[in-house]
N, C-alpha and C. Protein backbone atom coordinates (compact mmCIF):
# COMPACT_ATOMS: atom_id res chain seq x y z
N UNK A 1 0.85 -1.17 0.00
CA UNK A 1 0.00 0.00 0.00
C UNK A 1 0.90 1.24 0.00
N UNK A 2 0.43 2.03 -0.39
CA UNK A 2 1.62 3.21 -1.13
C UNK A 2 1.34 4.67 -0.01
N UNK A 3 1.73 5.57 0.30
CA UNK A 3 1.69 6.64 1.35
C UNK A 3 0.38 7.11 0.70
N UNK A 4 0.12 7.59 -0.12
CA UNK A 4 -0.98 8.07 -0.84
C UNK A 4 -2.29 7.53 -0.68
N UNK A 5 -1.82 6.15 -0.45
CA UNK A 5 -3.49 5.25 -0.27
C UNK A 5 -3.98 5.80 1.07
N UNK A 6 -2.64 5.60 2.19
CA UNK A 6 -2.98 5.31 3.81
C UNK A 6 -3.31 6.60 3.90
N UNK A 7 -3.00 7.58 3.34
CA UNK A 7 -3.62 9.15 3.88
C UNK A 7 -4.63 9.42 3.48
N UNK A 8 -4.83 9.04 1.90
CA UNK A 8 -6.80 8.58 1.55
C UNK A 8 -7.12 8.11 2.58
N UNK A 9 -6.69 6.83 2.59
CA UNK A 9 -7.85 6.35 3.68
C UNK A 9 -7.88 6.48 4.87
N UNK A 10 -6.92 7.72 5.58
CA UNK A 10 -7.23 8.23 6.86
C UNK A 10 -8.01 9.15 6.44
N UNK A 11 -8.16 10.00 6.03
CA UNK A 11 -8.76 11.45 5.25
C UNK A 11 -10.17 11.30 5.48
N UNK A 12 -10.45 9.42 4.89
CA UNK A 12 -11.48 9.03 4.32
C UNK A 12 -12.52 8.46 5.69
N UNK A 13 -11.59 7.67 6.18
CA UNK A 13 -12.22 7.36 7.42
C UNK A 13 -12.91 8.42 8.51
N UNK A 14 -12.07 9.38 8.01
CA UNK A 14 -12.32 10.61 9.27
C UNK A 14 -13.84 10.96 9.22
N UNK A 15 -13.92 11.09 7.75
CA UNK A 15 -15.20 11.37 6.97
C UNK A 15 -16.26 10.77 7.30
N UNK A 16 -16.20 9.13 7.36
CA UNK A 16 -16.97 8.47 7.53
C UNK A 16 -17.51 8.39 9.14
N UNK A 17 -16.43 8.48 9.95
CA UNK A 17 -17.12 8.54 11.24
C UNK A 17 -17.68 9.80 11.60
N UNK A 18 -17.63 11.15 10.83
CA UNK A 18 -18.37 12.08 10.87
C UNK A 18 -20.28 12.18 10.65
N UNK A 19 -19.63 11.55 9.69
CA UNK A 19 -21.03 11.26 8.49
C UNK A 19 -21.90 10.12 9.49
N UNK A 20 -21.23 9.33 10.21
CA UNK A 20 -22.18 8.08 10.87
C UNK A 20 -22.48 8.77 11.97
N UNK A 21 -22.35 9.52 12.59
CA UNK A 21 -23.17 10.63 13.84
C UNK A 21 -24.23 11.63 13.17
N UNK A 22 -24.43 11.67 11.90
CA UNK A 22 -25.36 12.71 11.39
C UNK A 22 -26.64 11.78 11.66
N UNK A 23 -27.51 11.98 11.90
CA UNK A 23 -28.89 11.57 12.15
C UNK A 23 -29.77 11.60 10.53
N UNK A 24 -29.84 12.77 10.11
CA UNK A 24 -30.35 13.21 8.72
C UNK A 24 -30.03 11.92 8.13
N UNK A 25 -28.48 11.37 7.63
CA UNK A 25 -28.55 9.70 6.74
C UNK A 25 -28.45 8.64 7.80
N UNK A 26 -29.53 8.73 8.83
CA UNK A 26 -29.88 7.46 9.41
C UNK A 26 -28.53 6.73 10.42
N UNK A 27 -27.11 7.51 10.66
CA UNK A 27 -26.57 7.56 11.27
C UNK A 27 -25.78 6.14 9.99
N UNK A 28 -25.79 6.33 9.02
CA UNK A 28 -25.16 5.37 8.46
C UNK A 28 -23.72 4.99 7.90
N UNK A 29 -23.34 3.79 8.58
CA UNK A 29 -21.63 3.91 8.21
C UNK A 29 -20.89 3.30 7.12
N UNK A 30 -21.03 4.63 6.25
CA UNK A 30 -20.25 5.02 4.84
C UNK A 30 -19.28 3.67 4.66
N UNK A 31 -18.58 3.44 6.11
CA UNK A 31 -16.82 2.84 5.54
C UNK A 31 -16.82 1.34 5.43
N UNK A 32 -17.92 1.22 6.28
CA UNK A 32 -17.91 -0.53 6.49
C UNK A 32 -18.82 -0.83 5.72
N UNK A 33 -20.30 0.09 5.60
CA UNK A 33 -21.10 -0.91 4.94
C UNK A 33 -21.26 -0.71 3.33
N UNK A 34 -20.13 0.35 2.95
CA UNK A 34 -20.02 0.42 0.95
C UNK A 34 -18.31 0.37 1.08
N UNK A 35 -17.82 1.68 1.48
CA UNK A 35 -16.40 1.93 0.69
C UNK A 35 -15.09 0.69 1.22
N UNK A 36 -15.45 -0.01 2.88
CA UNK A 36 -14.71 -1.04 2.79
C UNK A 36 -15.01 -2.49 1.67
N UNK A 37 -16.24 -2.99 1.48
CA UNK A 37 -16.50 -3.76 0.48
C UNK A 37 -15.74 -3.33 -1.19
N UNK A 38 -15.85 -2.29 -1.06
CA UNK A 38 -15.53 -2.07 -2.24
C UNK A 38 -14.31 -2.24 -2.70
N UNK A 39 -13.31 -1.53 -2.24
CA UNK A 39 -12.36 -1.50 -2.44
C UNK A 39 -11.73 -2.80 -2.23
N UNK A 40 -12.24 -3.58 -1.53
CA UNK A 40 -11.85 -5.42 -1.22
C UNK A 40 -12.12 -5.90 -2.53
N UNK A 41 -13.33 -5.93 -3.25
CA UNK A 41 -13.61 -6.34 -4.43
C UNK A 41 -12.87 -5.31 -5.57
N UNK A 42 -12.96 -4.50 -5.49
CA UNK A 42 -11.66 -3.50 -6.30
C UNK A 42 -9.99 -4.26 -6.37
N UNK A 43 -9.74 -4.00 -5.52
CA UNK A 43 -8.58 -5.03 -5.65
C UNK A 43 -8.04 -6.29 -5.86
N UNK A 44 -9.19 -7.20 -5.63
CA UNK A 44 -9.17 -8.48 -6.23
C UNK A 44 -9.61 -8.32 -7.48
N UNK A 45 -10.46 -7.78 -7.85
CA UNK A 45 -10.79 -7.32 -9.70
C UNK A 45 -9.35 -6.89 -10.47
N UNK A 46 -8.85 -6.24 -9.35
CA UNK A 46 -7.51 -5.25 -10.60
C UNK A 46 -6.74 -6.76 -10.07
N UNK A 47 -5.94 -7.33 -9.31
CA UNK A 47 -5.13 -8.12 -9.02
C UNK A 47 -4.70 -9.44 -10.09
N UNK A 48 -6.79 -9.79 -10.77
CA UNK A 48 -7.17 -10.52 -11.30
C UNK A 48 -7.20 -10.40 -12.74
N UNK A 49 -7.07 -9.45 -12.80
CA UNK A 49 -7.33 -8.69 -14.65
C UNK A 49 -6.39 -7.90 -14.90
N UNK A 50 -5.22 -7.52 -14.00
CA UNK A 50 -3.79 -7.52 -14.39
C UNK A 50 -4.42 -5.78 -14.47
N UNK A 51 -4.60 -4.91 -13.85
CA UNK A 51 -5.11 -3.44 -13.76
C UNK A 51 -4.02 -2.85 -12.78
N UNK A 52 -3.64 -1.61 -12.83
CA UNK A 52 -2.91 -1.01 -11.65
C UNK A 52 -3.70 -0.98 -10.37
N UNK A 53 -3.16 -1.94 -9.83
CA UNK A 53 -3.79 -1.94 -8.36
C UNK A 53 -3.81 -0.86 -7.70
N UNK A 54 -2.78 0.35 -7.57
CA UNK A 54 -2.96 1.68 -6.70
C UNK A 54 -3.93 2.59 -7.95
N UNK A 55 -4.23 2.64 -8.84
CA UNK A 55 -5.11 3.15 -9.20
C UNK A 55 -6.48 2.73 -8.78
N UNK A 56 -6.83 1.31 -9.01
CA UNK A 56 -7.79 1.05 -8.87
C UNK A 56 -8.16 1.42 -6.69
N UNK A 57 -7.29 1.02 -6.54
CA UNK A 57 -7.39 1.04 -4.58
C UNK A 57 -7.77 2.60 -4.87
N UNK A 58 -7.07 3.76 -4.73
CA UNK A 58 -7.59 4.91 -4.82
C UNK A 58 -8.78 5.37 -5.61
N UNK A 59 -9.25 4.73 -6.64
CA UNK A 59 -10.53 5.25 -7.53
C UNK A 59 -11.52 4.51 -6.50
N UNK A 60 -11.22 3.30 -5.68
CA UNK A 60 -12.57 2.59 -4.93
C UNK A 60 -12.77 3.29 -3.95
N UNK A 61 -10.85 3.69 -3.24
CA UNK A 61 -11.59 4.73 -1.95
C UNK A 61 -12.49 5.95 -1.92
N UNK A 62 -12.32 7.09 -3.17
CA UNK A 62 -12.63 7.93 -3.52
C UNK A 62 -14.08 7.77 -4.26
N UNK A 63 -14.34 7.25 -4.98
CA UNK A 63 -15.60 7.21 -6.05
C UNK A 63 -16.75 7.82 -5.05
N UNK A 64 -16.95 7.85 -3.81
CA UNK A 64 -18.15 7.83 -3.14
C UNK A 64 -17.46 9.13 -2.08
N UNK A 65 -16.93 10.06 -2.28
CA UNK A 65 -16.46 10.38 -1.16
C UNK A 65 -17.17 11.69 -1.06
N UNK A 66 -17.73 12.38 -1.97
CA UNK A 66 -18.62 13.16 -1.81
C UNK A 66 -19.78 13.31 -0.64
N UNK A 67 -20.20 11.50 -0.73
CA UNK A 67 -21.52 11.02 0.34
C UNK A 67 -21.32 11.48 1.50
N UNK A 68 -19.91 10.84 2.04
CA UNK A 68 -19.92 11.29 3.85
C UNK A 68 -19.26 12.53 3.99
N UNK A 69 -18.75 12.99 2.93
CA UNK A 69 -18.72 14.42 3.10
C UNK A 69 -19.80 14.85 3.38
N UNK A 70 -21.28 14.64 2.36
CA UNK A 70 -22.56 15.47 2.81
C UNK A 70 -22.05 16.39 1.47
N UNK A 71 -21.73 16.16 0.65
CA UNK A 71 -21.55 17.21 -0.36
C UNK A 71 -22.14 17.32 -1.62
N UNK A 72 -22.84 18.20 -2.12
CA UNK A 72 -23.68 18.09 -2.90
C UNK A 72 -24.65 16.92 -3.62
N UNK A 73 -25.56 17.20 -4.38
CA UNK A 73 -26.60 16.46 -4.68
C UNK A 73 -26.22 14.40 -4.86
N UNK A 74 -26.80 14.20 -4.12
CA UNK A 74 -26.38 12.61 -4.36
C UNK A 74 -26.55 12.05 -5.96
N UNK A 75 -27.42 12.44 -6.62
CA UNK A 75 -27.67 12.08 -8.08
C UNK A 75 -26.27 12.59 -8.71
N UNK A 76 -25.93 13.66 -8.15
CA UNK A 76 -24.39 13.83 -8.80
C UNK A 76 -23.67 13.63 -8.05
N UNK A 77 -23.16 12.57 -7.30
CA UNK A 77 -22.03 12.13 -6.48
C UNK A 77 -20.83 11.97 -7.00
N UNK A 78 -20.95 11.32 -8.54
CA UNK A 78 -19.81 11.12 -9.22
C UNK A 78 -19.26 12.24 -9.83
N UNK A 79 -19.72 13.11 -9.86
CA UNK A 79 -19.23 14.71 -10.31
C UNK A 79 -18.36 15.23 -9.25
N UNK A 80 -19.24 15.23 -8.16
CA UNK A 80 -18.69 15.97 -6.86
C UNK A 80 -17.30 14.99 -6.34
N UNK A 81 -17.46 13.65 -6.29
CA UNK A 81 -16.51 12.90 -5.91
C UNK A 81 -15.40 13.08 -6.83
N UNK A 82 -15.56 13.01 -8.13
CA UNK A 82 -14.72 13.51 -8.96
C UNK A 82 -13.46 14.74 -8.59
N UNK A 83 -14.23 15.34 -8.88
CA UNK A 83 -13.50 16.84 -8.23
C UNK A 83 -13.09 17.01 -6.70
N UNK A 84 -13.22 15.91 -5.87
CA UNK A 84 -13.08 16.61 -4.56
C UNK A 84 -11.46 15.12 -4.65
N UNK A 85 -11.72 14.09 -5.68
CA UNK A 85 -10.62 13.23 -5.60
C UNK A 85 -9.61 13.89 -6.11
N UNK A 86 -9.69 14.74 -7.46
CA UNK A 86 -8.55 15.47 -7.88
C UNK A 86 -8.02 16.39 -7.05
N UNK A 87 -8.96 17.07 -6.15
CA UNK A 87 -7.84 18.02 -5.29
C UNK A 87 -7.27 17.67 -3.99
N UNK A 88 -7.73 16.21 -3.74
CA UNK A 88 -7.54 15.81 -2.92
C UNK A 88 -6.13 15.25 -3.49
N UNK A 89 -5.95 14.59 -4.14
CA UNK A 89 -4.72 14.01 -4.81
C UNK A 89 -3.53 14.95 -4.90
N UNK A 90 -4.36 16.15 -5.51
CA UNK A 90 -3.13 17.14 -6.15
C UNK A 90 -2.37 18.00 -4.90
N UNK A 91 -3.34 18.06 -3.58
CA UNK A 91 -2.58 18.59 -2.24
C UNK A 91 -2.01 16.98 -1.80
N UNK A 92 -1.80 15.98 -2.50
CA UNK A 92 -0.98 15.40 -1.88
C UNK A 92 0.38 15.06 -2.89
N UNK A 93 0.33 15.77 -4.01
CA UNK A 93 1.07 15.80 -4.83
C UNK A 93 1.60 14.62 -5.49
N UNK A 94 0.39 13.93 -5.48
CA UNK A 94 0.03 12.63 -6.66
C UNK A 94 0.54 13.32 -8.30
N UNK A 95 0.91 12.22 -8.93
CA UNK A 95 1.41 12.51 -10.13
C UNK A 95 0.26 13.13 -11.04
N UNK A 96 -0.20 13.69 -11.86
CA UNK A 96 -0.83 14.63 -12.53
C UNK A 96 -1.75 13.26 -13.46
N UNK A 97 -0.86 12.72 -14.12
CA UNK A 97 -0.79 12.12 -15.08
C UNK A 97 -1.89 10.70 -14.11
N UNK A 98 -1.42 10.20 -13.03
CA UNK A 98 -2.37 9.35 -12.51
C UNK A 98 -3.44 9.99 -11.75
N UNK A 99 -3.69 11.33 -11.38
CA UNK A 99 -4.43 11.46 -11.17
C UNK A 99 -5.85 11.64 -11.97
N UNK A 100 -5.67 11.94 -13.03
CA UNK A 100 -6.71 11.96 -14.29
C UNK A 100 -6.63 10.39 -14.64
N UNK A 101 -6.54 9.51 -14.17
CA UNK A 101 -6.66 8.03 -14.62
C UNK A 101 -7.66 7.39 -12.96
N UNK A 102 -7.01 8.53 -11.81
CA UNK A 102 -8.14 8.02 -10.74
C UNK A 102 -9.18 8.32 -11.36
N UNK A 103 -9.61 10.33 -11.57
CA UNK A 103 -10.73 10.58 -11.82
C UNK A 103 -11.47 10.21 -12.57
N UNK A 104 -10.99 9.50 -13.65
CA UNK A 104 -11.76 8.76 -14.56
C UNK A 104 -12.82 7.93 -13.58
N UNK A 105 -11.88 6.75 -12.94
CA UNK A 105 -12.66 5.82 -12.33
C UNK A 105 -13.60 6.40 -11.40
N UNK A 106 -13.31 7.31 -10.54
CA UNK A 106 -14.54 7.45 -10.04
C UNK A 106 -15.32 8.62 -10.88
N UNK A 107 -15.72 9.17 -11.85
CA UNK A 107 -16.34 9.73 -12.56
C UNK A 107 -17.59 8.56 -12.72
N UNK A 108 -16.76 7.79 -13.49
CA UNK A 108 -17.48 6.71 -14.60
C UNK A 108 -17.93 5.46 -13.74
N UNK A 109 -17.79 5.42 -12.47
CA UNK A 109 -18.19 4.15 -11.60
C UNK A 109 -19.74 4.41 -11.66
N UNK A 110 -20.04 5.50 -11.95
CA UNK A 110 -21.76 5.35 -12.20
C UNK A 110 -22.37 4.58 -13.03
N UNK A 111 -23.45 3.88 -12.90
CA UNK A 111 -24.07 3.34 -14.52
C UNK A 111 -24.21 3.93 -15.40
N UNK A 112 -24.36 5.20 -15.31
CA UNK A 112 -25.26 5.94 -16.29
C UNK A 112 -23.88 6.15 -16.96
N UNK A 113 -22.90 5.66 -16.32
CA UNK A 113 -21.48 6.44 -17.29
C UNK A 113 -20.78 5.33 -17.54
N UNK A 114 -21.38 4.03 -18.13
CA UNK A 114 -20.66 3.04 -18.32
C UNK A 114 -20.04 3.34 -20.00
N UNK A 115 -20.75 3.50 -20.97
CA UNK A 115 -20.48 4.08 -22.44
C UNK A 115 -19.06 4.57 -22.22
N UNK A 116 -18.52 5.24 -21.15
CA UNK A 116 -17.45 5.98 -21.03
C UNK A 116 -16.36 5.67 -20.51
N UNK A 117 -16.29 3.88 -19.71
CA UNK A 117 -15.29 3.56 -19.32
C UNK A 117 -14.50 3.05 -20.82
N UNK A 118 -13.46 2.71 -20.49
CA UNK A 118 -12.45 2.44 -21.43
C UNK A 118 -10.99 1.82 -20.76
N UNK A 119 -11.20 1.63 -19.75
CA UNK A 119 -9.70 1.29 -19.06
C UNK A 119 -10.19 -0.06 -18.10
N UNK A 120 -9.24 -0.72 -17.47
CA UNK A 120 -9.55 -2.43 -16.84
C UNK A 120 -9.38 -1.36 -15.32
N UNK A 121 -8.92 -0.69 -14.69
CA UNK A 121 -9.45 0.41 -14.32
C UNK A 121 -10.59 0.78 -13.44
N UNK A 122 -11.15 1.25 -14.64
CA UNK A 122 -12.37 1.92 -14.35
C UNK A 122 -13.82 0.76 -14.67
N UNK A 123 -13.01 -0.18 -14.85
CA UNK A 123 -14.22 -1.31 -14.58
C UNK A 123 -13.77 -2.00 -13.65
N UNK A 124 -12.66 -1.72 -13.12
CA UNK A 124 -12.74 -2.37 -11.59
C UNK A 124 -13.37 -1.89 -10.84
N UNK A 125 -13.31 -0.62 -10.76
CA UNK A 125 -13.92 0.01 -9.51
C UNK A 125 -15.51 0.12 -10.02
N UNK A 126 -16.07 0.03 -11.10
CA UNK A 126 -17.56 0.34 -11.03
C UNK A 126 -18.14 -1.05 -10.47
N UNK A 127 -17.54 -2.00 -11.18
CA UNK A 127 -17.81 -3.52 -10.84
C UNK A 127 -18.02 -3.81 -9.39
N UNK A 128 -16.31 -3.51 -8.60
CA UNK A 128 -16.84 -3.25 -7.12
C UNK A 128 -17.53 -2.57 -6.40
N UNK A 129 -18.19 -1.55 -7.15
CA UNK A 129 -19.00 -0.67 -6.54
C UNK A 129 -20.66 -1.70 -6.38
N UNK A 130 -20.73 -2.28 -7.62
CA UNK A 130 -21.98 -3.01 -7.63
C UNK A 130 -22.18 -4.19 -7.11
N UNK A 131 -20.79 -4.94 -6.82
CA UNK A 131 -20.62 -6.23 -6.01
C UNK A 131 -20.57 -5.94 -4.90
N UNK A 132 -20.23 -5.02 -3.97
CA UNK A 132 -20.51 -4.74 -2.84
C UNK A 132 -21.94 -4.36 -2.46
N UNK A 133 -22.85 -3.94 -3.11
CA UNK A 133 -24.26 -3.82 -2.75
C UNK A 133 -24.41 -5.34 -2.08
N UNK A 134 -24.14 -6.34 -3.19
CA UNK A 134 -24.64 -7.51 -2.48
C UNK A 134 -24.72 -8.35 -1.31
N UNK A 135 -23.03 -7.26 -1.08
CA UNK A 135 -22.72 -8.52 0.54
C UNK A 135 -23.49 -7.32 1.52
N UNK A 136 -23.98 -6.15 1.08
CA UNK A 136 -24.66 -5.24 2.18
C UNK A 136 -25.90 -4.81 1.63
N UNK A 137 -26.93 -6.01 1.52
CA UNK A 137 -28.11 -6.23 1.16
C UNK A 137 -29.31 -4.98 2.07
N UNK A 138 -28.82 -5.54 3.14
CA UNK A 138 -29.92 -4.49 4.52
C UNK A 138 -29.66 -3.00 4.17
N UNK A 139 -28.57 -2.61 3.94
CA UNK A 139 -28.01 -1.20 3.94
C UNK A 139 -28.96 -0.77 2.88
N UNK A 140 -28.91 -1.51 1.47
CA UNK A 140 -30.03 -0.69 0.51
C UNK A 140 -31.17 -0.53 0.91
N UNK A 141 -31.68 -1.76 1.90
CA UNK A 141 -33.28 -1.83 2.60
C UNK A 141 -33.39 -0.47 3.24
N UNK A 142 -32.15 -0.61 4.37
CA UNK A 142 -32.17 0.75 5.38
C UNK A 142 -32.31 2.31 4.47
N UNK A 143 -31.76 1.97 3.29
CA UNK A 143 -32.11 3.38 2.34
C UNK A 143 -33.23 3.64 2.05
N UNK A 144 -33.82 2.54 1.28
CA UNK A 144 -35.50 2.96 1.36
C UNK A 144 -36.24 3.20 2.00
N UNK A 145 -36.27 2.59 3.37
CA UNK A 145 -37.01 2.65 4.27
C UNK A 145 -37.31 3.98 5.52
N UNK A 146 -35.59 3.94 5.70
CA UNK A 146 -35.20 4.81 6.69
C UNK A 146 -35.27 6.31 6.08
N UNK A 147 -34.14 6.46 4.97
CA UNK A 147 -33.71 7.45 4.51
C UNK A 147 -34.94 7.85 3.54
N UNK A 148 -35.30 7.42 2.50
CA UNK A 148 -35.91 7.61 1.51
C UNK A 148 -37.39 7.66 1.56
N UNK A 149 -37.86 6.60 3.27
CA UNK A 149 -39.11 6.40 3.51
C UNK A 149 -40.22 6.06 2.55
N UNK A 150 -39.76 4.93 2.22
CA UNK A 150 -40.78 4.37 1.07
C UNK A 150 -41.30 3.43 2.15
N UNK A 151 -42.61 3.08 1.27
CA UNK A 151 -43.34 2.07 1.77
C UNK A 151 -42.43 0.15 1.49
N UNK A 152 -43.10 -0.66 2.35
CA UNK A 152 -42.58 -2.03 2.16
C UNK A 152 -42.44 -2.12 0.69
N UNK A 153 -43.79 -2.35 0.50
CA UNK A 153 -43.47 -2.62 -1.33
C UNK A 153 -42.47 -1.85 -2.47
N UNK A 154 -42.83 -0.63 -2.15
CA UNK A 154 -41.91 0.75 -2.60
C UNK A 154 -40.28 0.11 -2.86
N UNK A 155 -40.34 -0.28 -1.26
CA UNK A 155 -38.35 -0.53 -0.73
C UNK A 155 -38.18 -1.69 -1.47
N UNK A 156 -38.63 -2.73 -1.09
CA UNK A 156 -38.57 -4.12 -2.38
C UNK A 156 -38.50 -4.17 -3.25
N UNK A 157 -39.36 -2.98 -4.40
CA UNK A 157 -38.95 -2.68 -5.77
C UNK A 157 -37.63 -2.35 -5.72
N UNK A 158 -37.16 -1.27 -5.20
CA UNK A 158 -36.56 -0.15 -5.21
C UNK A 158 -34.90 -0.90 -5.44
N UNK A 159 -35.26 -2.10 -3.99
CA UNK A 159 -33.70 -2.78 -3.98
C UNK A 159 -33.66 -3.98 -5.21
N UNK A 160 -34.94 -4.72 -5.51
CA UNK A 160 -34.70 -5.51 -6.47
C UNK A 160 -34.17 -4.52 -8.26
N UNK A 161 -34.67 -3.62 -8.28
CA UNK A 161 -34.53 -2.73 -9.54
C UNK A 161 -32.96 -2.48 -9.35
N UNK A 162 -32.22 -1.86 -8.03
CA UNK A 162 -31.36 -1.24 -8.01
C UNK A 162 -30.10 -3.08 -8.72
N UNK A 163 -30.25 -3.78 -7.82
CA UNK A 163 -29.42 -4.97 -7.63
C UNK A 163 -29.83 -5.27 -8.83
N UNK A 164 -31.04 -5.30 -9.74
CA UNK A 164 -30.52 -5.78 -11.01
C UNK A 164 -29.92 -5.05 -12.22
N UNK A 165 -29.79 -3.44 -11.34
CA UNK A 165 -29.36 -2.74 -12.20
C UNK A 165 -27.84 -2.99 -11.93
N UNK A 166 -27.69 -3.29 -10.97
CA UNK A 166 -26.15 -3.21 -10.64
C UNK A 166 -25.26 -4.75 -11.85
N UNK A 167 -26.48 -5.93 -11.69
CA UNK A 167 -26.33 -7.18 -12.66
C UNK A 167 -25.30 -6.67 -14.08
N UNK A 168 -26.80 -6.05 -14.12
CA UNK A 168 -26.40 -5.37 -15.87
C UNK A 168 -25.44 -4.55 -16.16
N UNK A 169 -25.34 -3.75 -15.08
CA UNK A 169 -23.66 -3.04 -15.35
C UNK A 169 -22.80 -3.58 -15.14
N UNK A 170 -22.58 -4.93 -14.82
CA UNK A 170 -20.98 -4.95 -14.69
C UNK A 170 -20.57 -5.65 -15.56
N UNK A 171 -19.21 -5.39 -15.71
CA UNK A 171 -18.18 -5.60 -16.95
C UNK A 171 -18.83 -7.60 -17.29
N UNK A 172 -18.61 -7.73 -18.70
CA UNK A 172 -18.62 -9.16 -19.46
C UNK A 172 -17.78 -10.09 -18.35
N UNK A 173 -17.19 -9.84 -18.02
CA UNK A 173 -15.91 -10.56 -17.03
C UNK A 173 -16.04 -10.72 -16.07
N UNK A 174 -16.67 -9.74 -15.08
CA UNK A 174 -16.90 -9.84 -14.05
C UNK A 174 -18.31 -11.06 -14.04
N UNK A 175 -19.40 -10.12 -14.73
CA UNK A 175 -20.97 -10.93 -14.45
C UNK A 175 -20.31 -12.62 -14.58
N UNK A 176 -19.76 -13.34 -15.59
CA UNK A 176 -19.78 -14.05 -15.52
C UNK A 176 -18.69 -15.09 -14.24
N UNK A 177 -17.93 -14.56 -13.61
CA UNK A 177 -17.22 -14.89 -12.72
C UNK A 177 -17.97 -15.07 -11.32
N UNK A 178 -19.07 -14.08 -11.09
CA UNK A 178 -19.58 -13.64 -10.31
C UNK A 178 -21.65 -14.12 -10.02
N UNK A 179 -21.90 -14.64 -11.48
CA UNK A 179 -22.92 -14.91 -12.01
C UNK A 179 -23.63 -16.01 -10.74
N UNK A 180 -23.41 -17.13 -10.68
CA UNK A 180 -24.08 -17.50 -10.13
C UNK A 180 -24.03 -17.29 -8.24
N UNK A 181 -23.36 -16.35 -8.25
CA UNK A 181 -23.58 -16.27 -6.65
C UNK A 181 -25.14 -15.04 -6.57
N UNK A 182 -24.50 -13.80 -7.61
CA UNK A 182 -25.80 -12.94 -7.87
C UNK A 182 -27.02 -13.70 -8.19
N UNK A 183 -27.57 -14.73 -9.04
CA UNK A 183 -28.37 -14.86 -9.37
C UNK A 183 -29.18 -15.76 -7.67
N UNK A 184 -28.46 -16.64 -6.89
CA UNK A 184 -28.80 -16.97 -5.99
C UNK A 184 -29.49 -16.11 -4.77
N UNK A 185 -28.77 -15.05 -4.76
CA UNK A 185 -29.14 -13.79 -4.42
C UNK A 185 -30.37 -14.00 -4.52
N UNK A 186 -30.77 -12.92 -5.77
CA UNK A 186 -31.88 -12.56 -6.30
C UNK A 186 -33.18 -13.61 -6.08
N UNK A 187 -32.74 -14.77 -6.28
CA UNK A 187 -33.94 -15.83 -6.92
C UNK A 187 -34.18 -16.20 -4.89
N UNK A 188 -33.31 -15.73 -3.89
CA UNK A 188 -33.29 -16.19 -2.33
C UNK A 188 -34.28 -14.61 -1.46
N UNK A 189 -33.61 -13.78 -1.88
CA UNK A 189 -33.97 -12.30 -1.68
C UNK A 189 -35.23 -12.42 -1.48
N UNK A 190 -35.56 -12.30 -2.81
CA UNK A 190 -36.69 -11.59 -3.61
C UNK A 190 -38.10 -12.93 -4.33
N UNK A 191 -38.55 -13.94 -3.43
CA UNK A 191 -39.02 -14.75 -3.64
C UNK A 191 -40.35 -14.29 -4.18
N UNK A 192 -40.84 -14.38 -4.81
CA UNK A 192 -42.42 -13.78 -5.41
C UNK A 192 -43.40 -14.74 -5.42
């Protein structure tokens, strides 16, 4: 792990235990129940598919870091995370050149910005972004319910739509590596 990671992820942590005393997101903790999953599956993705592992480790810590900041609109998280990873990088005087190869990844870890990945990269980290929903199933519940205050049925759509949206985004490589543990999931979850 490189000096750059461990000060992310002190930076990052700090964040998160901030963010888990706010009441407003349900007192929810950012580090354990998304950005540590992630970055676990981030790094076994890059490890596995031959990707720069300190890129990918820094695009997993960062992609979401906007959230426990509390910083602007959640629909644009990947904007805000974007920009708050580049200056976060550049006061630590990360190379220029890798830092526009983090921001990519967390730009494009969104679905809506899959058209735009192009690097093994930036499909690590979106991939882990969506494989970690799975091992923190309750946490999406606790979003609908708590945060979002939907009704039972509402929240059940909400997480089955999200988790199969997460299916469909991930990289050819991954879904199928990964395929039948998701589908067990789903068909155990979500019994109809």
């Amino acid at each position: 792990m490189s000096e750059t990671v461990d000060k992310i992820r002190d930076i990052l942590l700090e964040k998160c235990e901030r963010h888990k005393k706010n009441p407003k997101y349900g007192y929810y903790d950012y580090w354990n129940d998304h950005i540590k999953p992630v970055v676990k599956y981030a790094v076994y993705l890059a490890e596995q598919y031959g990707a720069d592992v300190e890129i990918v480790e820094l695009g997993a810590l960062l992609h979401d870091i906007s959230m426990p900041s509390e910083y602007g609109e959640r629909s644009e998280h990947h904007i805000y995370s974007a920009e708050m990873a580049e200056k976060l990088l550049t006061e630590l005087n990360y190379p220029q050149d890798r830092i526009g190869l983090v921001r990519k990844c967390v730009f494009n870890h969104a679905g809506r910005n899959a058209h735009l990945r192009d690097t093994l990269e930036e499909n690590c980290v979106s991939d882990a972004d969506a494989l970690a929903h799975f091992d923190r199933i309750p946490s999406l519940f606790c979003l609908a319910y708590n945060i979002h205050g939907m009704s039972l049925d509402e929240g059940r759509e909400y997480v089955k739509e999200r988790l199969q949206g997460d299916i469909n985004g991930l990289s050819e490589r991954t879904k199928l590596m990964y395929k039948s543990k998701l589908e067990a999931i789903m068909q155990n979850v979500f019994v109809d």
